[in-house]
PDB file of N, CA and C in Angstrom:
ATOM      1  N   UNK A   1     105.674  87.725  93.893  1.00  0.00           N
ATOM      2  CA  UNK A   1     104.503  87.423  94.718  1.00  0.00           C
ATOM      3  C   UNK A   1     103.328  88.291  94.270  1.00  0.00           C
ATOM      4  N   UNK A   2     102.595  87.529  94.452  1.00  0.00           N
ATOM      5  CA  UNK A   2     101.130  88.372  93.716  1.00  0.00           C
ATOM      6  C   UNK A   2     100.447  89.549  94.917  1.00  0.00           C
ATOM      7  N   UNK A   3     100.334  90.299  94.611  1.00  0.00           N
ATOM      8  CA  UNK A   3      99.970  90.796  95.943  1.00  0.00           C
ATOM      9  C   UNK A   3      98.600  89.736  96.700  1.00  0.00           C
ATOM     10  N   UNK A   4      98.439  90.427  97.967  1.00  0.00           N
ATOM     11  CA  UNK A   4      96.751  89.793  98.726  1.00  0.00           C
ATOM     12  C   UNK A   4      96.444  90.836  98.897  1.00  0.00           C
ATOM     13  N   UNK A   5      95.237  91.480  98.053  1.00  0.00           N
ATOM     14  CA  UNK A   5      94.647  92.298  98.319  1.00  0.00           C
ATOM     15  C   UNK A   5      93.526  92.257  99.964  1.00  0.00           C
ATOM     16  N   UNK A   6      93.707  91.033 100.329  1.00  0.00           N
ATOM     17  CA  UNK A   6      92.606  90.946 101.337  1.00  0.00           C
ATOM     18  C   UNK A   6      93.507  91.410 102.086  1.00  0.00           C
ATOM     19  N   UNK A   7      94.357  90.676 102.556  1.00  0.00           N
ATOM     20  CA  UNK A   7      95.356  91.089 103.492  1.00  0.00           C
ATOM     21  C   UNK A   7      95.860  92.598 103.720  1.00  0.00           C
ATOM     22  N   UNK A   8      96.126  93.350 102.558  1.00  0.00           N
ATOM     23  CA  UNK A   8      96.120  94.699 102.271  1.00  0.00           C
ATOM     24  C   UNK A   8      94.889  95.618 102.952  1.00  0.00           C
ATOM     25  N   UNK A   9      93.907  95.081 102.185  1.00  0.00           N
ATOM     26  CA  UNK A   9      92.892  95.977 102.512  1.00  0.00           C
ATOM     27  C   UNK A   9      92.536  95.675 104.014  1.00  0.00           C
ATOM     28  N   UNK A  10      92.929  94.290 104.966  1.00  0.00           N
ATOM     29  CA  UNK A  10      92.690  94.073 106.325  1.00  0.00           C
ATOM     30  C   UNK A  10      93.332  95.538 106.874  1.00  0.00           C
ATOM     31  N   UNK A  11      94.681  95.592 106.523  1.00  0.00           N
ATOM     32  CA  UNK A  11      95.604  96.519 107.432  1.00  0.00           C
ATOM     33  C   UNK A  11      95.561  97.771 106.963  1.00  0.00           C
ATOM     34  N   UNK A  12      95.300  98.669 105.717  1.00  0.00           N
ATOM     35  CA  UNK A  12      94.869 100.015 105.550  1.00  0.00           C
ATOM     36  C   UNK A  12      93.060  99.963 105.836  1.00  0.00           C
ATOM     37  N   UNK A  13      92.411  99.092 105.916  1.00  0.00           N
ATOM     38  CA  UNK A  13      91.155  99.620 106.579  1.00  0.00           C
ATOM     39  C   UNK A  13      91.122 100.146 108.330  1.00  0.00           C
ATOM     40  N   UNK A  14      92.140 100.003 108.804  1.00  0.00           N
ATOM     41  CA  UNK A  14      92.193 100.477 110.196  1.00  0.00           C
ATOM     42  C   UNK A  14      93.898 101.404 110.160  1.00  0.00           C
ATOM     43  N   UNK A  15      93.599 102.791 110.982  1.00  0.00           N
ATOM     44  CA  UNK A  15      95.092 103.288 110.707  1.00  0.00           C
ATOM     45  C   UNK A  15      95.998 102.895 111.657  1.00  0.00           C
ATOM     46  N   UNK A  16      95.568 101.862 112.582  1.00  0.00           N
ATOM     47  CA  UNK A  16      95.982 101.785 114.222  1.00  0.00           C
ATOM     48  C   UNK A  16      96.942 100.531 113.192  1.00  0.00           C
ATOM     49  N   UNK A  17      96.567 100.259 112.925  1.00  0.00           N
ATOM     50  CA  UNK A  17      97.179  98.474 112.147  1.00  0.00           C
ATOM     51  C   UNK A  17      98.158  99.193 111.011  1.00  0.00           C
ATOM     52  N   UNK A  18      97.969 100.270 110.341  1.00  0.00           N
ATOM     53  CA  UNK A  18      98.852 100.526 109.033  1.00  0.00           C
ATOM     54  C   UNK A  18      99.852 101.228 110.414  1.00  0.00           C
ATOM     55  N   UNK A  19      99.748 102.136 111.202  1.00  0.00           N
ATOM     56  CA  UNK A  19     100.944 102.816 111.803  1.00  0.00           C
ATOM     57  C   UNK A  19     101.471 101.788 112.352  1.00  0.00           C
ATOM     58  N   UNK A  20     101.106 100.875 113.334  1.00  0.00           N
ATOM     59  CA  UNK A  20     101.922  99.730 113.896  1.00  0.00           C
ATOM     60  C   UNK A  20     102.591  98.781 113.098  1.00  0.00           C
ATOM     61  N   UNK A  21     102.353  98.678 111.697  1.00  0.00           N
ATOM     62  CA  UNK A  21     102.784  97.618 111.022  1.00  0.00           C
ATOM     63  C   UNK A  21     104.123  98.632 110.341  1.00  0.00           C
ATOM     64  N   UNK A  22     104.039  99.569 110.122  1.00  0.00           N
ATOM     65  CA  UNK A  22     105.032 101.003 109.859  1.00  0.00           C
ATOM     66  C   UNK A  22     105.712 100.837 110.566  1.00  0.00           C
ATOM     67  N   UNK A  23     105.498 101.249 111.464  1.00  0.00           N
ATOM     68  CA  UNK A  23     106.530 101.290 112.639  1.00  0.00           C
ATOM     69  C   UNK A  23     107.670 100.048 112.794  1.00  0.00           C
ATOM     70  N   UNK A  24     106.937  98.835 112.580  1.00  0.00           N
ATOM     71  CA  UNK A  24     107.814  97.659 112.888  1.00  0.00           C
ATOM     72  C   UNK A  24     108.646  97.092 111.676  1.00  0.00           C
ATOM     73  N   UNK A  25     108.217  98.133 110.587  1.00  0.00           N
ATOM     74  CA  UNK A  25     108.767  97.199 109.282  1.00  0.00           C
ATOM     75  C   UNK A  25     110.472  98.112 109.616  1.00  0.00           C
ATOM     76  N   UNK A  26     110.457  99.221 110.071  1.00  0.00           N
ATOM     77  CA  UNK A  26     111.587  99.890 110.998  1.00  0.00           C
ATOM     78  C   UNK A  26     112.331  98.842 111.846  1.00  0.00           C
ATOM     79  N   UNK A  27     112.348  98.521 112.809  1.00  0.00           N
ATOM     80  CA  UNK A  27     112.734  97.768 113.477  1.00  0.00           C
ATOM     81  C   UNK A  27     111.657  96.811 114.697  1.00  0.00           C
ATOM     82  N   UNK A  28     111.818  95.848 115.311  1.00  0.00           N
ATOM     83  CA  UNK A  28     111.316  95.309 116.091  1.00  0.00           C
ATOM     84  C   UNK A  28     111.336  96.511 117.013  1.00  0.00           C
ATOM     85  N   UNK A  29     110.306  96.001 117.917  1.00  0.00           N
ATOM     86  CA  UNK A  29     109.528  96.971 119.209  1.00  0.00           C
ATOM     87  C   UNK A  29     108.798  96.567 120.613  1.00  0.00           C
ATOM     88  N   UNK A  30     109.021  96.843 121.328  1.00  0.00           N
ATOM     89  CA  UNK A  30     107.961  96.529 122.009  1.00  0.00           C
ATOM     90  C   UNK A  30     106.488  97.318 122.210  1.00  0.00           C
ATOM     91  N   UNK A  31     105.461  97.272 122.406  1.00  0.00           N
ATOM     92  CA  UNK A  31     104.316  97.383 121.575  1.00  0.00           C
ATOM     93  C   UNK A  31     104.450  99.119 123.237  1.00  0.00           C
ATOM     94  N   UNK A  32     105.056  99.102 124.266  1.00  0.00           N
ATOM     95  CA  UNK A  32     105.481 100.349 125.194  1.00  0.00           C
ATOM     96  C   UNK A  32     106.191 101.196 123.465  1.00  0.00           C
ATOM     97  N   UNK A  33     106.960 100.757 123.582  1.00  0.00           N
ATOM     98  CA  UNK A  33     107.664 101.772 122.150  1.00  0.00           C
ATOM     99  C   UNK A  33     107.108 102.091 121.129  1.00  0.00           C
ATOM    100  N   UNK A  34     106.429 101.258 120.300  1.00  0.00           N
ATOM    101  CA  UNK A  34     105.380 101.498 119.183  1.00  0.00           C
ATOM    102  C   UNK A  34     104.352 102.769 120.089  1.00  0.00           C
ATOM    103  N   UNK A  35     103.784 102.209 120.878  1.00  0.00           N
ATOM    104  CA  UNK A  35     102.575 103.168 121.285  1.00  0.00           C
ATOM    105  C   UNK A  35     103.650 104.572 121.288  1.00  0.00           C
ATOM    106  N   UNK A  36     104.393 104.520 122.113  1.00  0.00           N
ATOM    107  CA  UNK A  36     104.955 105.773 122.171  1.00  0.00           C
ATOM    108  C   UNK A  36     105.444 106.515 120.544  1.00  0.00           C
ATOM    109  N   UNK A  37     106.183 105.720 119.702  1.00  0.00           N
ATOM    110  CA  UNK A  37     106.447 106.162 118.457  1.00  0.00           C
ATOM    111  C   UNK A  37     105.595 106.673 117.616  1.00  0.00           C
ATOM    112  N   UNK A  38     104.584 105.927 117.575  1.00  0.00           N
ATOM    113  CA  UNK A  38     103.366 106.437 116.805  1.00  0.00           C
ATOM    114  C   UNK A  38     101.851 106.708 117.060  1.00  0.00           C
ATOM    115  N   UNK A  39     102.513 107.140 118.582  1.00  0.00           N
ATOM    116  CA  UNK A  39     101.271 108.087 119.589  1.00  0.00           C
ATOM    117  C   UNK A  39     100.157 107.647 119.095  1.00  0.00           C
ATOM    118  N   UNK A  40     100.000 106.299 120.152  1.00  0.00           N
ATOM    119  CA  UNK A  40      98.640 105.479 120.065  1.00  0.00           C
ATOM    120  C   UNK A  40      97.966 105.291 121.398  1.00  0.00           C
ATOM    121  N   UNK A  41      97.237 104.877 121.971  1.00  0.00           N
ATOM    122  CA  UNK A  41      97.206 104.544 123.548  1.00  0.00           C
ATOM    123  C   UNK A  41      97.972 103.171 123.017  1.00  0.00           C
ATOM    124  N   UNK A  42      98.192 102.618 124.272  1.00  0.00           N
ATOM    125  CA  UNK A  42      98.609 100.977 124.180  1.00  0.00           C
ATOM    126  C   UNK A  42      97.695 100.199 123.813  1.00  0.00           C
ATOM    127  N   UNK A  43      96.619  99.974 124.378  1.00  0.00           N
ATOM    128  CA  UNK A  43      95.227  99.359 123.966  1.00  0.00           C
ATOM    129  C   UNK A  43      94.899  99.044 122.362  1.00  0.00           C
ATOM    130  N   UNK A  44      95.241 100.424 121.895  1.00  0.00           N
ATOM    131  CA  UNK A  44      95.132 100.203 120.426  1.00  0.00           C
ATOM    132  C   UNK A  44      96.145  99.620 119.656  1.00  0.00           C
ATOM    133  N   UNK A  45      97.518  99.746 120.061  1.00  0.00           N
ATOM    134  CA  UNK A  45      98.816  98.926 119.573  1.00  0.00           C
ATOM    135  C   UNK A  45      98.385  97.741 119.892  1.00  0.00           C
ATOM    136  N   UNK A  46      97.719  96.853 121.071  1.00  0.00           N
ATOM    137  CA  UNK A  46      97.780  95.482 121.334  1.00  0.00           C
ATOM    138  C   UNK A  46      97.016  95.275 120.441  1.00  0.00           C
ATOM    139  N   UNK A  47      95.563  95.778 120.521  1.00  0.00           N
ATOM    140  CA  UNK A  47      94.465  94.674 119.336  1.00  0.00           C
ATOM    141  C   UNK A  47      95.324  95.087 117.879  1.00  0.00           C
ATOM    142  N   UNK A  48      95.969  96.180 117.661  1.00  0.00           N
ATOM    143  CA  UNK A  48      96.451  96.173 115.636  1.00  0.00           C
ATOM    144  C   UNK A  48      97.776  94.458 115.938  1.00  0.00           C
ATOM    145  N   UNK A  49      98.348  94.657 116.788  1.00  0.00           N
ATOM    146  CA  UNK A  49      99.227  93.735 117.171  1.00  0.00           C
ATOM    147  C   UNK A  49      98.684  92.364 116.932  1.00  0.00           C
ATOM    148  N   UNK A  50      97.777  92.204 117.842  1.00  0.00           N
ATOM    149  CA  UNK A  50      97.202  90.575 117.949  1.00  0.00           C
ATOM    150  C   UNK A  50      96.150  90.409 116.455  1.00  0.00           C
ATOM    151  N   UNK A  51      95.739  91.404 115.448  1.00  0.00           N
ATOM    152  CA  UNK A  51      95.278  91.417 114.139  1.00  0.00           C
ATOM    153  C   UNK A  51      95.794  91.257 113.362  1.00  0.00           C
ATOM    154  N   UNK A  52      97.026  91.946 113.364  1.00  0.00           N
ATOM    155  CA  UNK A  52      98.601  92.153 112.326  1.00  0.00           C
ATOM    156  C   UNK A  52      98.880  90.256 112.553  1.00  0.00           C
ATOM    157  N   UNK A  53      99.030  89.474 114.073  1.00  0.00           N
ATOM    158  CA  UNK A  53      99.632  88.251 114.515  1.00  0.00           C
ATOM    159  C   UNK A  53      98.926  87.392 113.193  1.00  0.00           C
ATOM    160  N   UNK A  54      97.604  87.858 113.428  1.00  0.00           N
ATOM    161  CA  UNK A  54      96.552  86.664 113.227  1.00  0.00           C
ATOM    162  C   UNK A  54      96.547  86.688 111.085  1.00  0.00           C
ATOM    163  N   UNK A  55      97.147  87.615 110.606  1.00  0.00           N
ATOM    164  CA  UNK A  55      97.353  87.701 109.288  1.00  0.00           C
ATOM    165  C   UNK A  55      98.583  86.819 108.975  1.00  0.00           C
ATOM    166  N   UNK A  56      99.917  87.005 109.787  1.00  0.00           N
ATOM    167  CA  UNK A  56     100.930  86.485 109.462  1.00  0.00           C
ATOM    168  C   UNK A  56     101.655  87.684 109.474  1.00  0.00           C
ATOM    169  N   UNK A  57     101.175  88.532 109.642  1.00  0.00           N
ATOM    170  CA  UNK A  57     102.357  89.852 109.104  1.00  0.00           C
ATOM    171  C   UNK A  57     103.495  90.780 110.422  1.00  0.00           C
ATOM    172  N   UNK A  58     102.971  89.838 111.616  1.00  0.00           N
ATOM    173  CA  UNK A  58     104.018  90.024 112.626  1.00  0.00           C
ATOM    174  C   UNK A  58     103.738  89.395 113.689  1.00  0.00           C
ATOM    175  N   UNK A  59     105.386  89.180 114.063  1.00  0.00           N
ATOM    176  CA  UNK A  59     105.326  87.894 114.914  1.00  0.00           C
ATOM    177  C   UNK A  59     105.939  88.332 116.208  1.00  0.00           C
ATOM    178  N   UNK A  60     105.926  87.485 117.556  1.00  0.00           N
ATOM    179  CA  UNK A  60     106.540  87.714 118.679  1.00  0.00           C
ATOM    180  C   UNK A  60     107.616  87.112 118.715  1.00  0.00           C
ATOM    181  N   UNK A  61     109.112  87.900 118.822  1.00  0.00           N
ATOM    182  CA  UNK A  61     109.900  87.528 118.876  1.00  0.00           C
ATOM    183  C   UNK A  61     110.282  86.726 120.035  1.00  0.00           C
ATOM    184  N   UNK A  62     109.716  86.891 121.318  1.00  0.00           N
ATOM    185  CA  UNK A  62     110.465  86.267 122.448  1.00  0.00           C
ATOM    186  C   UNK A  62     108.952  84.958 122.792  1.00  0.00           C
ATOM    187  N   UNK A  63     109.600  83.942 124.431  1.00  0.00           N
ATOM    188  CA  UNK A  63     108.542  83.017 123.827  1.00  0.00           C
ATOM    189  C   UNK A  63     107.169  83.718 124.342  1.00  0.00           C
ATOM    190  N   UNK A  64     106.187  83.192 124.051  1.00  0.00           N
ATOM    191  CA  UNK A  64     105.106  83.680 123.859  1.00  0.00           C
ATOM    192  C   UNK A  64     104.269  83.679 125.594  1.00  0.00           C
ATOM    193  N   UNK A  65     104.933  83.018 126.566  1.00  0.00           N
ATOM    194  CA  UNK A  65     104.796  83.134 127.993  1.00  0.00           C
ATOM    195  C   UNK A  65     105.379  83.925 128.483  1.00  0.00           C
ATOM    196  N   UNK A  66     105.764  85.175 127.811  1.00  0.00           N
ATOM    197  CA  UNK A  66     106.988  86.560 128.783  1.00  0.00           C
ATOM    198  C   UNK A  66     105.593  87.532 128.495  1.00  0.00           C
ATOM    199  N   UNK A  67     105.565  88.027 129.650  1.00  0.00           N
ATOM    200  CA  UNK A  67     104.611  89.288 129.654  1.00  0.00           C
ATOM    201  C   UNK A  67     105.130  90.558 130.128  1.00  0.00           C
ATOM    202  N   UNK A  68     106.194  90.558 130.363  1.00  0.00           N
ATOM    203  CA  UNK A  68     107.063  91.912 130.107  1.00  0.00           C
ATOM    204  C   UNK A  68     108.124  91.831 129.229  1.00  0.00           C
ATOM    205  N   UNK A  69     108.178  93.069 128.446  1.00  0.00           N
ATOM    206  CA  UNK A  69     109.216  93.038 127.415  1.00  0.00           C
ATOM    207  C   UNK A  69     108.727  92.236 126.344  1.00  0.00           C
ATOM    208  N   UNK A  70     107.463  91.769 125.723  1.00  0.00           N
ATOM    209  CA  UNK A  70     107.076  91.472 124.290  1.00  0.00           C
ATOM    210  C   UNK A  70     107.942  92.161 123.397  1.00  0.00           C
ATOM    211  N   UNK A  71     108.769  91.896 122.684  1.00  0.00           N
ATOM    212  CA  UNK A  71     109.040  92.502 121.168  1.00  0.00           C
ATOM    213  C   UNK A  71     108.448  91.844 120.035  1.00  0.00           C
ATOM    214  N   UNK A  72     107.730  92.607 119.105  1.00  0.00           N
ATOM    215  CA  UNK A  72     107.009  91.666 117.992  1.00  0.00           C
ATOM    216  C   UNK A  72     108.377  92.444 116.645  1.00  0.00           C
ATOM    217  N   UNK A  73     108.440  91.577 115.783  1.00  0.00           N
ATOM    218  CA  UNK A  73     108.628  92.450 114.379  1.00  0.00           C
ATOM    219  C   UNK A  73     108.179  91.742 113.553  1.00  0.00           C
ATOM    220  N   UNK A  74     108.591  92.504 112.170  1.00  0.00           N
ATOM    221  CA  UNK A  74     107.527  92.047 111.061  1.00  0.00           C
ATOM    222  C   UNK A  74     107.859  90.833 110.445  1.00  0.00           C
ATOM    223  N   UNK A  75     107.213  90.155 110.160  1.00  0.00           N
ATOM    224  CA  UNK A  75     107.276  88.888 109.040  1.00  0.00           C
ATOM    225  C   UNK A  75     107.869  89.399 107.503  1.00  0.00           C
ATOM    226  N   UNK A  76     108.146  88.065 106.938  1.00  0.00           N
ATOM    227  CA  UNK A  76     108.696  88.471 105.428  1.00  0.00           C
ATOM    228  C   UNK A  76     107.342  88.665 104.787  1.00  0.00           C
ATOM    229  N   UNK A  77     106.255  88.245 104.634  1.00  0.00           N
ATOM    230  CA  UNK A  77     104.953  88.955 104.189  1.00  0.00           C
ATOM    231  C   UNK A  77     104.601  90.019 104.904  1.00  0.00           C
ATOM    232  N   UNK A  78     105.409  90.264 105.891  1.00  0.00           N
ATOM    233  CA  UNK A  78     104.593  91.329 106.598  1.00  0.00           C
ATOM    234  C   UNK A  78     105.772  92.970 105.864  1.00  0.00           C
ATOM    235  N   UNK A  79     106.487  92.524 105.601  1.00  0.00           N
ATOM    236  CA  UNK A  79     107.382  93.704 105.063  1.00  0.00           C
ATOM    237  C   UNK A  79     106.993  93.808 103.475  1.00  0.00           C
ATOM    238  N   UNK A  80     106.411  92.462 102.785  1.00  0.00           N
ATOM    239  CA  UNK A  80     106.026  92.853 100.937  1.00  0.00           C
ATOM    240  C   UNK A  80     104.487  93.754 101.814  1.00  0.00           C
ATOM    241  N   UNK A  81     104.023  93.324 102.764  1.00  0.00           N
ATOM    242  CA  UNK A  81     102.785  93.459 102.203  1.00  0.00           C
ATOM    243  C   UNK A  81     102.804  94.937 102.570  1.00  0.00           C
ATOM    244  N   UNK A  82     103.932  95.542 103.880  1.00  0.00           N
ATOM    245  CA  UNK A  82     104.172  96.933 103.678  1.00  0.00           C
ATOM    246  C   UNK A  82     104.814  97.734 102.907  1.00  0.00           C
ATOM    247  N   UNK A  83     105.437  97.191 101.980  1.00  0.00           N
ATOM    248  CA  UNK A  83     106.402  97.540 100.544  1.00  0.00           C
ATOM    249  C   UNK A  83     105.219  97.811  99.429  1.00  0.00           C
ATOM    250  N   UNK A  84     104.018  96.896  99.575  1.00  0.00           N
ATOM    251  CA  UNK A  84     103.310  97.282  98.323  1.00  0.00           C
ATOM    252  C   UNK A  84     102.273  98.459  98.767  1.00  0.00           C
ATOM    253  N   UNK A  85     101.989  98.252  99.923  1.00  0.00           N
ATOM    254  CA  UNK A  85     100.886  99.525 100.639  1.00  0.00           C
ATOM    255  C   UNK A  85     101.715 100.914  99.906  1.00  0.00           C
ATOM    256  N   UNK A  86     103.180 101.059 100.339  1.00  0.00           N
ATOM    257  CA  UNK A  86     104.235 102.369  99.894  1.00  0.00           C
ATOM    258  C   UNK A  86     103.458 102.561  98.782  1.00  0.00           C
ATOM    259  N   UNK A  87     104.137 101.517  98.359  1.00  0.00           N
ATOM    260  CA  UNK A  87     105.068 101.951  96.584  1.00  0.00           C
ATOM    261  C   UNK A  87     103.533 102.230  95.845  1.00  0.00           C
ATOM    262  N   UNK A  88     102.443 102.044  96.276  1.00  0.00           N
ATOM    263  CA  UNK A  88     100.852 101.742  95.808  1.00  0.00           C
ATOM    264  C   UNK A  88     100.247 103.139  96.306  1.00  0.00           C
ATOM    265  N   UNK A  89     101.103 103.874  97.503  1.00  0.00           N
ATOM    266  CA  UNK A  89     100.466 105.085  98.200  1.00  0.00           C
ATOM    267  C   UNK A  89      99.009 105.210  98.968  1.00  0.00           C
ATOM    268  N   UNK A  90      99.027 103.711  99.795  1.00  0.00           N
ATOM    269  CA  UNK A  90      98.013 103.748 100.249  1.00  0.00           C
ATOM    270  C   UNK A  90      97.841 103.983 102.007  1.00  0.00           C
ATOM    271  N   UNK A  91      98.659 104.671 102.030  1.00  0.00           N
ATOM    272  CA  UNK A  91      98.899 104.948 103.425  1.00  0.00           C
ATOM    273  C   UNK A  91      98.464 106.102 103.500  1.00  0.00           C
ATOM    274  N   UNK A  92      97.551 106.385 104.801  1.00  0.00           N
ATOM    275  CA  UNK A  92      96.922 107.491 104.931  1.00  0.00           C
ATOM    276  C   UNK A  92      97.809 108.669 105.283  1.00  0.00           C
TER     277      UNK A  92
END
């Protein structure tokens, strides 16, 4: 796969979006756990969340009408596109 640099540069231009997308390439989460894991307010986990959605690079696992207990995890582009951020060292 070729990389997308757009896509790349969407999610290391904000660090709220590179830690949340980190976090989930770990395991699925609920965005209560992310905030807590990678000491964010919540506020800022939801918009990297609903930004990360809107790329493709993570999805809601449960259906999309549950408003307690959201778990999102990452997409299969959403794990190259955090595999190439690594291996590239572009993580702040």
């Amino acid at each position: 796969m070729d990389p997308d640099w757009n896509t790349i540069g969407h999610v290391i231009s904000s660090n709220h979006r590179t830690k949340v997308l980190g976090r989930l390439a770990d395991s699925p989460a609920t965005p209560t756990q992310i905030a807590a894991d990678v000491d964010l307010a919540s506020t800022h986990v939801s918009r990297a969340l609903n930004s990360l959605r809107e790329h493709g690079l993570v999805e809601l696992l449960v259906p999309e009408d549950r408003r307690k207990g959201r778990v999102y995890g990452i997409t299969s582009e959403g794990a190259e596109t955090w595999e190439l951020i690594q291996s590239k060292g572009l993580t702040k």
